[in-house]
PDB file of N, CA and C in Angstrom:
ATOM      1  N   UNK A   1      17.776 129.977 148.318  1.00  0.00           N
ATOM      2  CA  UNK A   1      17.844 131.046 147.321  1.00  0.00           C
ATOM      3  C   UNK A   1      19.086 131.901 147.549  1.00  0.00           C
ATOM      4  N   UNK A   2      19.606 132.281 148.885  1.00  0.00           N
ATOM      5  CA  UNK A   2      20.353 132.840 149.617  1.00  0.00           C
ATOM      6  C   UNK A   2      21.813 132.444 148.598  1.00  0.00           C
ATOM      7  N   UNK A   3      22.037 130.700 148.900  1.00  0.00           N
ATOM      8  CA  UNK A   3      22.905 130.194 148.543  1.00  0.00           C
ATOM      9  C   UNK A   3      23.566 130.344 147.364  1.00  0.00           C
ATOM     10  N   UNK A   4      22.260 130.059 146.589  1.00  0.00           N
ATOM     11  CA  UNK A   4      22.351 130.051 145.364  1.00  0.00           C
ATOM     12  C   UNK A   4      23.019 131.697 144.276  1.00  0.00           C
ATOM     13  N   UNK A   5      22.726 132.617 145.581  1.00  0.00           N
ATOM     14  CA  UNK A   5      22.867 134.145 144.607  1.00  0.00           C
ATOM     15  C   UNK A   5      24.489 133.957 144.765  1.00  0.00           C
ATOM     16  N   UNK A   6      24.686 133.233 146.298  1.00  0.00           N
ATOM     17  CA  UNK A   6      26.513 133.318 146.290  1.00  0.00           C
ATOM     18  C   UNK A   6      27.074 132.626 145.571  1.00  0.00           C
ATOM     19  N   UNK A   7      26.501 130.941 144.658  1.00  0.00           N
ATOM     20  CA  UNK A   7      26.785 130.772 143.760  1.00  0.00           C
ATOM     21  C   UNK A   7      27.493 131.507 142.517  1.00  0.00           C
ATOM     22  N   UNK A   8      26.265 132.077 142.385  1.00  0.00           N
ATOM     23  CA  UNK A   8      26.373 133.291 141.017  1.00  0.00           C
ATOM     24  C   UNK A   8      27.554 134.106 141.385  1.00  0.00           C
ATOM     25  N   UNK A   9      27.411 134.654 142.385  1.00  0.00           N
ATOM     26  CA  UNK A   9      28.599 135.704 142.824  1.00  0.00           C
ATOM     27  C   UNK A   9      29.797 135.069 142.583  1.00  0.00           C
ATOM     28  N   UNK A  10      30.347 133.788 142.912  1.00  0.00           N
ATOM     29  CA  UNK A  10      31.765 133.132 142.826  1.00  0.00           C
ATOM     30  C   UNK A  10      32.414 133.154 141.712  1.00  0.00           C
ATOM     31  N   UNK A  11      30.869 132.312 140.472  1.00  0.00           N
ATOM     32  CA  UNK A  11      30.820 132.274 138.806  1.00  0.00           C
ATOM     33  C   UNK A  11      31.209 133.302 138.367  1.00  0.00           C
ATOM     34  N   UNK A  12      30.711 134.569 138.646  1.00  0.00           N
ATOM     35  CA  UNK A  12      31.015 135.977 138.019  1.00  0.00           C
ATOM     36  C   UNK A  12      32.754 135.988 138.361  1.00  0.00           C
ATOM     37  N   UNK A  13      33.320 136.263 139.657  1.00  0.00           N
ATOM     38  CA  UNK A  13      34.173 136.402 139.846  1.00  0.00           C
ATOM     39  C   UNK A  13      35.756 135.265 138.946  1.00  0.00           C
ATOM     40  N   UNK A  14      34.589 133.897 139.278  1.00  0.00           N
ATOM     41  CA  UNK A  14      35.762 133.356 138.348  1.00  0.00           C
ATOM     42  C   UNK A  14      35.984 133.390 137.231  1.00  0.00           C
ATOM     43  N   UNK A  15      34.764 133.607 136.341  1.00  0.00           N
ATOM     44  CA  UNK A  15      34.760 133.992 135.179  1.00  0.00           C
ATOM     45  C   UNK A  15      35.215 134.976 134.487  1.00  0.00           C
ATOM     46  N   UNK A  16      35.098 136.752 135.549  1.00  0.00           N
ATOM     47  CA  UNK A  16      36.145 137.450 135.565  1.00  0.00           C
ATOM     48  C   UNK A  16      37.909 137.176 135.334  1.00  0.00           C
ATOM     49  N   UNK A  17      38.418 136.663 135.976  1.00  0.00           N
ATOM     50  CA  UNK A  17      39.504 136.057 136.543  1.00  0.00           C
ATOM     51  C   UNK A  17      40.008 135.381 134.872  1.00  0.00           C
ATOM     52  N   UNK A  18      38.933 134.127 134.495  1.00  0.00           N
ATOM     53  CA  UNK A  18      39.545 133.605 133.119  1.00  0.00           C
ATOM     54  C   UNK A  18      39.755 134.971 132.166  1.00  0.00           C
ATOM     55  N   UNK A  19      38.882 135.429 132.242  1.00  0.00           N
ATOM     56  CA  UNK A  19      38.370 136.893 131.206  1.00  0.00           C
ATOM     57  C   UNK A  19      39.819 137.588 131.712  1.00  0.00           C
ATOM     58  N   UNK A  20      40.375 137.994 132.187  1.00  0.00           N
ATOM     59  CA  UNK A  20      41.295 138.818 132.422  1.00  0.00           C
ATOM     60  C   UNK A  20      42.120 138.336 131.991  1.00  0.00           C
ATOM     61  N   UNK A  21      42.747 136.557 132.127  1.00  0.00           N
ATOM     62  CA  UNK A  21      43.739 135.879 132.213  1.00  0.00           C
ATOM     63  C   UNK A  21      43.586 135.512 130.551  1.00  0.00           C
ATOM     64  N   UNK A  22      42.515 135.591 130.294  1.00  0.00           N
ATOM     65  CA  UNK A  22      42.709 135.337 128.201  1.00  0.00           C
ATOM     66  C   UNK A  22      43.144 136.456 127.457  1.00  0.00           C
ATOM     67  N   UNK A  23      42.445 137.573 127.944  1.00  0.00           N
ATOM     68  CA  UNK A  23      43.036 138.836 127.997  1.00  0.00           C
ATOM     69  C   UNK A  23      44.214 139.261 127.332  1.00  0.00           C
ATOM     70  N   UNK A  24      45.303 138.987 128.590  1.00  0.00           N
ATOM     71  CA  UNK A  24      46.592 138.963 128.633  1.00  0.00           C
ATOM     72  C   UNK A  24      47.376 138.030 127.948  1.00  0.00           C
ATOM     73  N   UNK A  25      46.628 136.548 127.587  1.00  0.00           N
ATOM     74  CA  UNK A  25      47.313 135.775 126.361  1.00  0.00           C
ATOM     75  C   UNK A  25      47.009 136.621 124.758  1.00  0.00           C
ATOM     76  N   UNK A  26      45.999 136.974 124.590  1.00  0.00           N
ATOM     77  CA  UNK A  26      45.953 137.699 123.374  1.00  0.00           C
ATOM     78  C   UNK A  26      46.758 138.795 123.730  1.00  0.00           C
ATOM     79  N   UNK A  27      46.860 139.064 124.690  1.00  0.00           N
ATOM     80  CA  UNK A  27      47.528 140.911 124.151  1.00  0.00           C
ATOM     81  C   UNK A  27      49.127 140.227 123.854  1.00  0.00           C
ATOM     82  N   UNK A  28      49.539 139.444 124.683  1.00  0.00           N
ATOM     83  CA  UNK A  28      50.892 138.792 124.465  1.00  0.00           C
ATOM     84  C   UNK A  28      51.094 138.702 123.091  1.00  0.00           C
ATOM     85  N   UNK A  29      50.120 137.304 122.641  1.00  0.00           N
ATOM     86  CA  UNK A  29      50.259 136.606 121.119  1.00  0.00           C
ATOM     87  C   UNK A  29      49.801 138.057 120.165  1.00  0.00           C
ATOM     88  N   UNK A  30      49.305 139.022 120.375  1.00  0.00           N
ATOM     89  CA  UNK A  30      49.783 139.929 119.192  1.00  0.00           C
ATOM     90  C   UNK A  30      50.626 140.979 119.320  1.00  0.00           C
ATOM     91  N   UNK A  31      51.339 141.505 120.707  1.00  0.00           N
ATOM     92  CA  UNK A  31      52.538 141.548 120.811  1.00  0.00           C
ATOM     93  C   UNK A  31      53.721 140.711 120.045  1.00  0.00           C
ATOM     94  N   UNK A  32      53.428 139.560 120.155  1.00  0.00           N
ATOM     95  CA  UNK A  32      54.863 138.918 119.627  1.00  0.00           C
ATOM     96  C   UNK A  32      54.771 139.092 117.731  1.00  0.00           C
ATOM     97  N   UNK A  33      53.148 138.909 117.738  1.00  0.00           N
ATOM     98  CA  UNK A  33      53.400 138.999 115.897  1.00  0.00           C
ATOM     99  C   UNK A  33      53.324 140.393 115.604  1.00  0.00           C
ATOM    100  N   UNK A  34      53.143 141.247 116.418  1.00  0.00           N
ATOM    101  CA  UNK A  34      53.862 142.593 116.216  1.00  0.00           C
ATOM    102  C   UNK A  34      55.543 142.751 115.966  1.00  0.00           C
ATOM    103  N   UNK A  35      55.947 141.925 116.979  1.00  0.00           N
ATOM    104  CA  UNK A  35      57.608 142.346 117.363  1.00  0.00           C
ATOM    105  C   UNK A  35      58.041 141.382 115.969  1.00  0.00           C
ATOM    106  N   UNK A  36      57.543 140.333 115.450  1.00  0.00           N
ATOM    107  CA  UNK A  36      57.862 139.476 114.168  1.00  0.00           C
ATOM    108  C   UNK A  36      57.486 140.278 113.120  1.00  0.00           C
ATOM    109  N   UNK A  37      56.823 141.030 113.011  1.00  0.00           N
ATOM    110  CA  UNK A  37      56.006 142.119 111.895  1.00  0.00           C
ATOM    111  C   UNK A  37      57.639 142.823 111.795  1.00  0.00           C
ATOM    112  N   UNK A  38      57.562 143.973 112.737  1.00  0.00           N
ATOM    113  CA  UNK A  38      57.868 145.128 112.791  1.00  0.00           C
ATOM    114  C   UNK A  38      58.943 145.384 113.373  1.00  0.00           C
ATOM    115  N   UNK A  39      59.945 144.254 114.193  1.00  0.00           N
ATOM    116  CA  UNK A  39      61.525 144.491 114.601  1.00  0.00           C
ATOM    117  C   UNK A  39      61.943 143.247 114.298  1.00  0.00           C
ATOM    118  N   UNK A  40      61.944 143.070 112.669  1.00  0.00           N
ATOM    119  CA  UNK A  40      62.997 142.180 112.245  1.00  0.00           C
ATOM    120  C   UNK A  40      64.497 142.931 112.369  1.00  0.00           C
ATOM    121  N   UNK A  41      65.332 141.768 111.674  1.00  0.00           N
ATOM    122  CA  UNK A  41      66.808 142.557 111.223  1.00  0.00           C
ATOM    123  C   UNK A  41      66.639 143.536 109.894  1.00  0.00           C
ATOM    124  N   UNK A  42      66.957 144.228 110.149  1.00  0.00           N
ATOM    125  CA  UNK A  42      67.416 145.462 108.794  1.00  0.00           C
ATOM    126  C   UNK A  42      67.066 144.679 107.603  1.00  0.00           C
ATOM    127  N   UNK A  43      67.648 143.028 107.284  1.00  0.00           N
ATOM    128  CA  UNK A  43      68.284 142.787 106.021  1.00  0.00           C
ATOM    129  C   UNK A  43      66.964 142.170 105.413  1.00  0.00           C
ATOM    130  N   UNK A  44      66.262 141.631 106.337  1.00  0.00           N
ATOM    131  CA  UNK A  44      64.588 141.230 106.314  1.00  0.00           C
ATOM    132  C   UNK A  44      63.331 142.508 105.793  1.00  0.00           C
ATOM    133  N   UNK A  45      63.959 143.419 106.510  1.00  0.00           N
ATOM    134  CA  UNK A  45      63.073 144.964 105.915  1.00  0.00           C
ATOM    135  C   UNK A  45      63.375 145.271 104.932  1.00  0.00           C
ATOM    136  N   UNK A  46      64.538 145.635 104.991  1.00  0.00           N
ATOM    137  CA  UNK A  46      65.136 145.748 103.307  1.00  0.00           C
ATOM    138  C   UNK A  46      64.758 144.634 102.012  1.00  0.00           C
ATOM    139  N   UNK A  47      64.702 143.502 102.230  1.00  0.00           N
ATOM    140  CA  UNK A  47      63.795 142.692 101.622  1.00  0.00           C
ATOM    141  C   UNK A  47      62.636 143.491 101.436  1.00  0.00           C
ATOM    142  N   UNK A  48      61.517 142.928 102.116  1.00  0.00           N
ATOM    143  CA  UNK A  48      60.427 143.174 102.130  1.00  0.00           C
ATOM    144  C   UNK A  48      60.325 144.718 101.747  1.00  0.00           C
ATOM    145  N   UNK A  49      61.038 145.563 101.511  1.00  0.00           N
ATOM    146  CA  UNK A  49      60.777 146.956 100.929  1.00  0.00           C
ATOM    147  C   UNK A  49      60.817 146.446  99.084  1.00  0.00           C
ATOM    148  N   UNK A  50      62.248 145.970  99.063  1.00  0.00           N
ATOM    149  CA  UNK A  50      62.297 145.470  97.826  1.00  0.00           C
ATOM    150  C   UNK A  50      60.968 144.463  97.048  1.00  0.00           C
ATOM    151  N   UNK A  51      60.833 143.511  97.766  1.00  0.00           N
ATOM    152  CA  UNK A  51      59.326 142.623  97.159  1.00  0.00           C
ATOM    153  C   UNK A  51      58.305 143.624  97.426  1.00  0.00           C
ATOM    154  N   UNK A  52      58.150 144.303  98.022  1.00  0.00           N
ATOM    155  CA  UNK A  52      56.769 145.165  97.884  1.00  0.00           C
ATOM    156  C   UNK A  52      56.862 146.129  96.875  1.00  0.00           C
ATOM    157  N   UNK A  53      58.163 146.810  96.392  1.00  0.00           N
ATOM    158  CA  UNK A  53      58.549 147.654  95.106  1.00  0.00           C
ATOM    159  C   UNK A  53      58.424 146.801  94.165  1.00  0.00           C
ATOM    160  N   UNK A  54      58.795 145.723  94.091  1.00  0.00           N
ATOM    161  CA  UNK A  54      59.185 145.063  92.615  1.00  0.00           C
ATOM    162  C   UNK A  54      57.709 144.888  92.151  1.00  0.00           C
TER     163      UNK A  54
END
């Protein structure tokens, strides 16, 4: 039974570990479609001001 709770204990921890490490891929991947959103070149904004007026 002993064994088995340290089982559990390892699971938690590694499972932690993925959980943290997926984490940090999402915060990345909407970082980057942030920085693609929102720090194009000027001439791309200026577009997109224009198609959203027209």
């Amino acid at each position: 039974m002993h064994v088995f709770k340290d089982e559990l204990v390892i699971q938690k921890q590694i499972f932690s570990i993925f959980a943290a490490g997926f984490r940090l891929i999402t915060l990345s991947i909407q970082f980057q479609t942030f920085k693609m959103k929102f720090l194009k070149t000027p001439v791309d904004q200026a577009l997109a001001v224009l198609k959203s007026s027209a």
